[in-house]
Protein backbone atom coordinates (compact mmCIF):
# COMPACT_ATOMS: atom_id res chain seq x y z
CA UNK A 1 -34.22 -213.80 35.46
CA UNK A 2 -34.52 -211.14 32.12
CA UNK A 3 -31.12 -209.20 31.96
CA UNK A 4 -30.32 -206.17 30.55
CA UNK A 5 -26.78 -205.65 29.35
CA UNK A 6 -25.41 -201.71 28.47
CA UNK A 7 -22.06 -201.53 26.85
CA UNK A 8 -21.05 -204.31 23.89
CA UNK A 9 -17.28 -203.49 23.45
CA UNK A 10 -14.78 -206.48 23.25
CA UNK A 11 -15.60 -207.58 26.71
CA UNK A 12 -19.29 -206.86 27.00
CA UNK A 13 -20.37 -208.15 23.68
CA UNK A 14 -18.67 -211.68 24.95
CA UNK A 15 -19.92 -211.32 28.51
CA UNK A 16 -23.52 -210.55 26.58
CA UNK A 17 -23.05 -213.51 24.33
CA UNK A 18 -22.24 -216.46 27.15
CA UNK A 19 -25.74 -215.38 28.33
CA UNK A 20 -27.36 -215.44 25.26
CA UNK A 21 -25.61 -219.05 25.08
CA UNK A 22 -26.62 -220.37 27.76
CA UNK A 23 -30.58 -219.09 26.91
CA UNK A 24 -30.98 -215.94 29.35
CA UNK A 25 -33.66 -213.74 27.75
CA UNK A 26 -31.48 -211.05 26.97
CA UNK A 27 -32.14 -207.18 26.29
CA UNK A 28 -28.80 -205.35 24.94
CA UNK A 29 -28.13 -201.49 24.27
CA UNK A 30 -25.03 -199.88 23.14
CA UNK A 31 -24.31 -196.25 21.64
CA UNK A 32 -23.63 -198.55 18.59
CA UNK A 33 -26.70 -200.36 17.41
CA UNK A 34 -23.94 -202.78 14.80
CA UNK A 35 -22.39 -203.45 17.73
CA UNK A 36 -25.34 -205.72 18.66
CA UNK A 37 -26.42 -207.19 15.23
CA UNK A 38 -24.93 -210.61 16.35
CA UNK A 39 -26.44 -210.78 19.91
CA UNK A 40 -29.80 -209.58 18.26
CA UNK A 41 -29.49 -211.98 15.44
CA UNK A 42 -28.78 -214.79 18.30
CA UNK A 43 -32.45 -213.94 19.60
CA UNK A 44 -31.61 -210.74 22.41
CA UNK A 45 -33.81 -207.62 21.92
CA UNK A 46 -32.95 -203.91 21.95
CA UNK A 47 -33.68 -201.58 23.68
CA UNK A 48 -32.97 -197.69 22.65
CA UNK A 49 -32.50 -196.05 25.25
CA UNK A 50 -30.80 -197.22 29.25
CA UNK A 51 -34.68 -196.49 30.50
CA UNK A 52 -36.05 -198.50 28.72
CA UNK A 53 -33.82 -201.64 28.85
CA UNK A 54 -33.95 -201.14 32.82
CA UNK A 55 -38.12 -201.23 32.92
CA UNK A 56 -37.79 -204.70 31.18
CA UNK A 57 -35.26 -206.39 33.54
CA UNK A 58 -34.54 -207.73 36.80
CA UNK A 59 -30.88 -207.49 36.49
CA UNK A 60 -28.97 -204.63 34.36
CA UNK A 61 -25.64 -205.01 33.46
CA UNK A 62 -23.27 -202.08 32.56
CA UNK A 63 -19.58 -203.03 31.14
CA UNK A 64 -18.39 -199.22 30.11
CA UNK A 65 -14.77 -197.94 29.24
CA UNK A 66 -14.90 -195.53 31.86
CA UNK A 67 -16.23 -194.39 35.35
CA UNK A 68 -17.74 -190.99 33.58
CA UNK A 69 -19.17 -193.32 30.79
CA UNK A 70 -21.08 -195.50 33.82
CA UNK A 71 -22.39 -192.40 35.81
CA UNK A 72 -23.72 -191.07 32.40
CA UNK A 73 -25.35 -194.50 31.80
CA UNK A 74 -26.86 -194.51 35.44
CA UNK A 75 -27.93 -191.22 36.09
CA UNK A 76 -28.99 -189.46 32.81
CA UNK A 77 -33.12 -188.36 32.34
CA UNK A 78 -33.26 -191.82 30.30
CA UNK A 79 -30.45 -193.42 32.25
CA UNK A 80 -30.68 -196.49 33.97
CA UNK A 81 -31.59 -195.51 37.41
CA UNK A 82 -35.18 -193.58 36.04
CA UNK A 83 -36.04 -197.09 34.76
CA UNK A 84 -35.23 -199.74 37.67
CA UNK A 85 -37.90 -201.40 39.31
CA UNK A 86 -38.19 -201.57 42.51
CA UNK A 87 -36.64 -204.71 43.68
CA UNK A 88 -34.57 -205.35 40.70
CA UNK A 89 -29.96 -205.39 40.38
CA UNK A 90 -28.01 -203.03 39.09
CA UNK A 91 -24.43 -204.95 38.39
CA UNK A 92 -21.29 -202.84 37.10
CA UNK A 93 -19.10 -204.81 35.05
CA UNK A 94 -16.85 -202.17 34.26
CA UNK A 95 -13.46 -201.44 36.01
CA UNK A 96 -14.17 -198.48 37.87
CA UNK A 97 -13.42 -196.51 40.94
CA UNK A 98 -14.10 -197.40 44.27
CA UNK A 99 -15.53 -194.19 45.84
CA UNK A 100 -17.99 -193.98 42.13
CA UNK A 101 -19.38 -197.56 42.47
CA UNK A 102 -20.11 -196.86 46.37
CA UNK A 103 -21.82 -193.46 45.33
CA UNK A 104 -23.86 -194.70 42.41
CA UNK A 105 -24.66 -197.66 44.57
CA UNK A 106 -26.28 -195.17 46.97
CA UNK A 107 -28.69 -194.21 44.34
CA UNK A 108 -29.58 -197.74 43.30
CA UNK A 109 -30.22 -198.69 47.62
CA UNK A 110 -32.57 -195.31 47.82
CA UNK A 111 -34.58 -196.78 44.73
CA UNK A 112 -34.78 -200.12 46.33
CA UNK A 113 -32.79 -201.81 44.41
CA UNK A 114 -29.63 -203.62 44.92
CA UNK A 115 -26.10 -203.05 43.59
CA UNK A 116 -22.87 -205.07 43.02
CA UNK A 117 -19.78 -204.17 41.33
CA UNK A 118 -18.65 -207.39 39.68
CA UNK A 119 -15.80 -207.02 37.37
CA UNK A 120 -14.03 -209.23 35.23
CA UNK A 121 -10.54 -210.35 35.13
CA UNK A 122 -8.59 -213.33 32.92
CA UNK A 123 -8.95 -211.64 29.08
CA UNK A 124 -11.31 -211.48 25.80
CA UNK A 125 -10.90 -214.76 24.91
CA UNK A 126 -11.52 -216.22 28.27
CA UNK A 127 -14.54 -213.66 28.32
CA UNK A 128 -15.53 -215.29 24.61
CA UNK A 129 -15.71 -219.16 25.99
CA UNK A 130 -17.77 -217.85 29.79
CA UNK A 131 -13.86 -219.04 31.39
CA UNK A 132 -13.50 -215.84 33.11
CA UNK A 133 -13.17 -214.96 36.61
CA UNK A 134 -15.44 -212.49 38.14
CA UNK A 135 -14.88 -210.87 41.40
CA UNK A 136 -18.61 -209.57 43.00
CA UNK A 137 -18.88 -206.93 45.72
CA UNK A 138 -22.06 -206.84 47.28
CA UNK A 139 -24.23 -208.29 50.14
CA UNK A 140 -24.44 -212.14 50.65
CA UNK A 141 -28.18 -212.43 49.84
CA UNK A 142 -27.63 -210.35 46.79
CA UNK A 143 -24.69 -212.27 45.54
CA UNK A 144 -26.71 -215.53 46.07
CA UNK A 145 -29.34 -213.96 43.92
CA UNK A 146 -27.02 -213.02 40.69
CA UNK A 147 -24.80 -216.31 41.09
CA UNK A 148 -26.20 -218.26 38.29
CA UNK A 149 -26.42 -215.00 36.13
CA UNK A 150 -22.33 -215.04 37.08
CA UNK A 151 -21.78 -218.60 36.59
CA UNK A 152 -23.11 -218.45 32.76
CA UNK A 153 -20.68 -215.69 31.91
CA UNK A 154 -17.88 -216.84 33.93
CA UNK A 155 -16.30 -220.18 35.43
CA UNK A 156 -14.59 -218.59 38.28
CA UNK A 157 -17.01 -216.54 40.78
CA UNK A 158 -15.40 -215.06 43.92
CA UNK A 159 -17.50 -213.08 46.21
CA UNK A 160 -15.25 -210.36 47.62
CA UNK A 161 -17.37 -208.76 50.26
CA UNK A 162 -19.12 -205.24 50.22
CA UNK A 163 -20.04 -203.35 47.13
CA UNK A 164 -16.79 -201.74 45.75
CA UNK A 165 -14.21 -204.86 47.25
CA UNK A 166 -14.74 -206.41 43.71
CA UNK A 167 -13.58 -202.90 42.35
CA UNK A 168 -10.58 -202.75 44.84
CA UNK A 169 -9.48 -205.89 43.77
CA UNK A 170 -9.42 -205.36 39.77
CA UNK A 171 -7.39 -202.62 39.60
CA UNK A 172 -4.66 -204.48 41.83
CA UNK A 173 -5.06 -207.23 40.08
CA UNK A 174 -4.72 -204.91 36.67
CA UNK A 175 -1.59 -203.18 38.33
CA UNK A 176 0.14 -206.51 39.08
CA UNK A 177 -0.63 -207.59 34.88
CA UNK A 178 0.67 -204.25 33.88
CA UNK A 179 3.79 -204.40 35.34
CA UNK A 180 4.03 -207.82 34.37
CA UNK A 181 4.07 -207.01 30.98
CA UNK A 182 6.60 -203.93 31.45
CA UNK A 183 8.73 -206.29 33.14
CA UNK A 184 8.39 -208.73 30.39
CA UNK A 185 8.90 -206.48 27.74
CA UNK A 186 12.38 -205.36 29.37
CA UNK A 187 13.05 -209.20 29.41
CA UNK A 188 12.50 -210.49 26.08
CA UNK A 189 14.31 -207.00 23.97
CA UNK A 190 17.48 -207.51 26.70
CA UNK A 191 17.55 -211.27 26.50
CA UNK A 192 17.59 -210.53 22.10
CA UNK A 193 20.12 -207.87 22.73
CA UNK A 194 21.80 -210.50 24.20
CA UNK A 195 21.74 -213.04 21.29
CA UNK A 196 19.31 -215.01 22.90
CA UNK A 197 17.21 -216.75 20.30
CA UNK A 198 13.55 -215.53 21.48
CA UNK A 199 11.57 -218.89 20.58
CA UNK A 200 13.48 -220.44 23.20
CA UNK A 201 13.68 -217.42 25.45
CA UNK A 202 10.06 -217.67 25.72
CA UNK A 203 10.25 -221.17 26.49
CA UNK A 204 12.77 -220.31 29.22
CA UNK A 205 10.39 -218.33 30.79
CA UNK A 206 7.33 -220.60 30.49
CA UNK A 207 8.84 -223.09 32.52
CA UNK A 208 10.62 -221.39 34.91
CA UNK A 209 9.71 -219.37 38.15
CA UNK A 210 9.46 -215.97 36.37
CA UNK A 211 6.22 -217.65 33.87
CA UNK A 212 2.72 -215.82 34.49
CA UNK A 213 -0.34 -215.79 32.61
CA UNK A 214 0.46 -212.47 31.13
CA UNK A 215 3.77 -213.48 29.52
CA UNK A 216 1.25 -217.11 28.51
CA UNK A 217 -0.84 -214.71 27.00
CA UNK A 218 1.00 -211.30 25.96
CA UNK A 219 3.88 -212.21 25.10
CA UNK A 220 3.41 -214.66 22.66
CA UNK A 221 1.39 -211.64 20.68
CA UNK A 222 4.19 -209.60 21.32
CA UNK A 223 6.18 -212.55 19.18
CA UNK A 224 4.18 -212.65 16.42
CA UNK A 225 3.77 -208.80 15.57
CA UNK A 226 0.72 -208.42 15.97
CA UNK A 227 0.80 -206.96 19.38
CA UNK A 228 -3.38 -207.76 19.31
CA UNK A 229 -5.03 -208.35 23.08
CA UNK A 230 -7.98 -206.45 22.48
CA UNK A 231 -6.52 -203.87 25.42
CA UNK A 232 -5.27 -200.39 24.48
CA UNK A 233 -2.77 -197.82 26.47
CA UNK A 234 -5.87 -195.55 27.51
CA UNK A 235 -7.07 -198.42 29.04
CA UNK A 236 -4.07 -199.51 30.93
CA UNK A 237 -3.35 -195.85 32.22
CA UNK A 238 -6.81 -195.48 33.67
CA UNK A 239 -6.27 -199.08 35.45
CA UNK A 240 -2.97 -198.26 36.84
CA UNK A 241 -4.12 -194.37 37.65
CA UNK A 242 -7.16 -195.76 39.47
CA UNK A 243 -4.93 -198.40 41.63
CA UNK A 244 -2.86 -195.03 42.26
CA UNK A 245 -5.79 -192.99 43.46
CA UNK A 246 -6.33 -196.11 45.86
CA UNK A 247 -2.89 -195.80 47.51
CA UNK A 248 -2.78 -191.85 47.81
CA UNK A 249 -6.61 -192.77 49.72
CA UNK A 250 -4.68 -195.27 51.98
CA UNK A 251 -1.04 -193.33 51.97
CA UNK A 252 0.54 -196.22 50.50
CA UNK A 253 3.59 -194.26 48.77
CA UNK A 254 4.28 -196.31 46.02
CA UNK A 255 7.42 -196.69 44.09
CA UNK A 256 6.86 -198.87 41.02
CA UNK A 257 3.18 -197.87 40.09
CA UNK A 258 4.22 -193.94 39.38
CA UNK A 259 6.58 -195.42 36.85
CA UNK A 260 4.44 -197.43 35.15
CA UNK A 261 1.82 -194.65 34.83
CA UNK A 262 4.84 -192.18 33.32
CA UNK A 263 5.90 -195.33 30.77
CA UNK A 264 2.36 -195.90 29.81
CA UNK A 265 2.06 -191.68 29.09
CA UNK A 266 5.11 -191.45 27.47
CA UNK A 267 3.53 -195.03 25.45
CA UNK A 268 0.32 -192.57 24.30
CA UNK A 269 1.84 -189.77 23.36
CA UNK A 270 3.86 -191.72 21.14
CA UNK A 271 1.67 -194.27 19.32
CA UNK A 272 -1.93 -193.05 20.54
CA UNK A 273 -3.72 -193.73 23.26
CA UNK A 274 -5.69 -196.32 20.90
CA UNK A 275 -2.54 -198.42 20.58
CA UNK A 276 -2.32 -201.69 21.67
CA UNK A 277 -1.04 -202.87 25.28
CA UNK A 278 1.96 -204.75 23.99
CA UNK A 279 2.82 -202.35 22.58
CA UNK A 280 4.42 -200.60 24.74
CA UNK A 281 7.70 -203.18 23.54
CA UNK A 282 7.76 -200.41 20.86
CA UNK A 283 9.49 -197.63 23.72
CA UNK A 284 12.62 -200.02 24.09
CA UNK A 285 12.78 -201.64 20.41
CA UNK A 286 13.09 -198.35 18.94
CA UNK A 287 15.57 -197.25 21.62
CA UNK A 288 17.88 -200.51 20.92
CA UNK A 289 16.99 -200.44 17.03
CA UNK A 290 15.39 -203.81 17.11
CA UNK A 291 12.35 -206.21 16.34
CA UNK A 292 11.27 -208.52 18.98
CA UNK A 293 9.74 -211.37 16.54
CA UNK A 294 9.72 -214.78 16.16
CA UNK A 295 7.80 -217.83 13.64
CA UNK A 296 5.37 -219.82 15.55
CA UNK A 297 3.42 -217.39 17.69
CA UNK A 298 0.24 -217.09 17.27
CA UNK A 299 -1.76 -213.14 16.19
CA UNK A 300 -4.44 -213.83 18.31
CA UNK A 301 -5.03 -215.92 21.43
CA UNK A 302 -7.88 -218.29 21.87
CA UNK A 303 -9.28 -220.03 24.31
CA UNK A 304 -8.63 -223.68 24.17
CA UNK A 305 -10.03 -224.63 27.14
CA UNK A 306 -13.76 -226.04 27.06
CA UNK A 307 -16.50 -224.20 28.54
CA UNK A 308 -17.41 -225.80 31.88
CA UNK A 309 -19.91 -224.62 34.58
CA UNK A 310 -18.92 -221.68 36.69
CA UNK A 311 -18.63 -222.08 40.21
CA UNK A 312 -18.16 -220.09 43.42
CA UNK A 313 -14.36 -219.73 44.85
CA UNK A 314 -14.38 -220.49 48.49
CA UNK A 315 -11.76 -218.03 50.38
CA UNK A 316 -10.20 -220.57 52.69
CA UNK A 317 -10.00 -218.92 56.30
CA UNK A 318 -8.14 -221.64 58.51
């Protein structure tokens, strides 16, 4: 299968290189052409425009920042949908909206093709080594089609039903990591206030029942300083403002999410909404006058896990 991928940011360009890795022939386009000097140097071609990069491929990829960025990418005069042949996969990596992915889907079914929203979840560097879960929304023949494609990028492949399940699921699944790391951010600047030594606070919280991947992954960045997770606030406040436009659909009236979105406002107007995630420790360090450091921690987080063939989660129904 030839793939197409649109949109080499810090997920895509990983997502794009675990294919190149495992010896897809690859086509890659991005409104940055540096961005794809590695992939291109690795052996993938470009392609300048959407069009063109979907008349080459049976499956095109888009992993954009934003639902407006993906309908652009799709439906522009040399957007992907003018270039699909017939019979060929659209798949939208991106976390987007529900109600977008099941409209542009419409547009890839009337051109006989076949869509699936598969999104990503578990972090850059779990993206960078092809560990990453993906969650895939479409039909079962389709998703039997695109599983190997899936199972080069990530390790953990759960088919989640219809096209725009997968999206459903992301942005809960995004909600739930976001107020994770609020939560864990009050934690670690009250347990300091507290005289707590943080080194073993985080310990404390590693092995206990309040440890979670975010505060495995997040928080030790938060430690060092360097507050790096390759995630920004923009990015977290159209996550948790999609989850809420899911809940107003539904009438869920939530109580915790509409608090996160306000902390995660007040977070942009403050430091820009280019700032890091973690950052967001910055709201109640400068309210308490402190710095939530300590040695050890690492500035970046890696991987250390081996790359090992994905596989398909069964949902167990008994």
């Amino acid at each position: 299968m030839k793939v197409g991928f649109i949109g080499l940011g810090n997920v895509g360009s990983k997502l794009a290189g675990s294919l190149r890795r495992n010896k897809y022939d690859l086509i890659v386009h991005d409104l940055d052409k540096s961005a794809a000097e590695p992939l291109l140097a690795a052996g993938a071609s470009w392609a300048e425009t959407p069009k063109a990069l979907a008349e080459n491929v049976d499956l095109a990829i888009t992993c954009l920042p934003s639902p407006a960025a993906s309908a652009s990418v799709i439906e522009r005069t040399d957007g992907v949908l003018a270039g699909l042949r017939r019979g060929s996969i659209w798949a939208e990596m991106s976390t987007t909206d529900e109600a977008e992915v099941k409209r542009l889907g419409a547009l890839i079914s009337d051109a006989g093709c076949a869509p699936v929203d598969c999104p990503v979840s578990g972090g850059c560097h779990r993206a960078a080594t092809g560990n990453i879960s993906i969650f895939a929304g479409c039909d079962r023949a389709t998703f039997d089609r695109i599983l190997p494609v899936l199972t080069a990028m990530g390790r953990r492949i759960l088919h989640t039903g219809p096209l725009g399940s997968a999206s459903v699921l992301k942005v809960v699944t995004n909600y739930l990591a976001t107020a994770n790391l609020v939560s864990l951010a009050e934690a670690l600047v009250t347990a300091e206030r507290a005289g707590m030594d943080l080194t073993t606070t985080y310990e404390a919280i590693r092995i206990s029942s309040g440890n979670s991947f975010v505060h495995e992954t997040e928080s030790q960045v938060i430690l060092n300083g360097s507050r790096d997770i390759n995630f920004t606030m923009d990015l977290v406040s159209k996550d948790i403002g999609l989850f809420q436009t899911i809940a107003d659909r539904t009438g869920v009236p939530l109580e915790l999410n509409p608090v996160l979105i306000d902390i995660f406002k007040d977070g942009e107007a403050r430091y820009g909404p280019r700032e890091s995630s973690p950052n967001i420790i910055r709201r109640l360090e400068e309210a308490v006058s402190a710095q939530i450091r300590a040695p050890g921690f690492p500035a970046e987080i890696f991987d250390d896990e081996p790359e090992e063939p994905g596989f398909e989660v069964n949902v167990r129904r008994d």
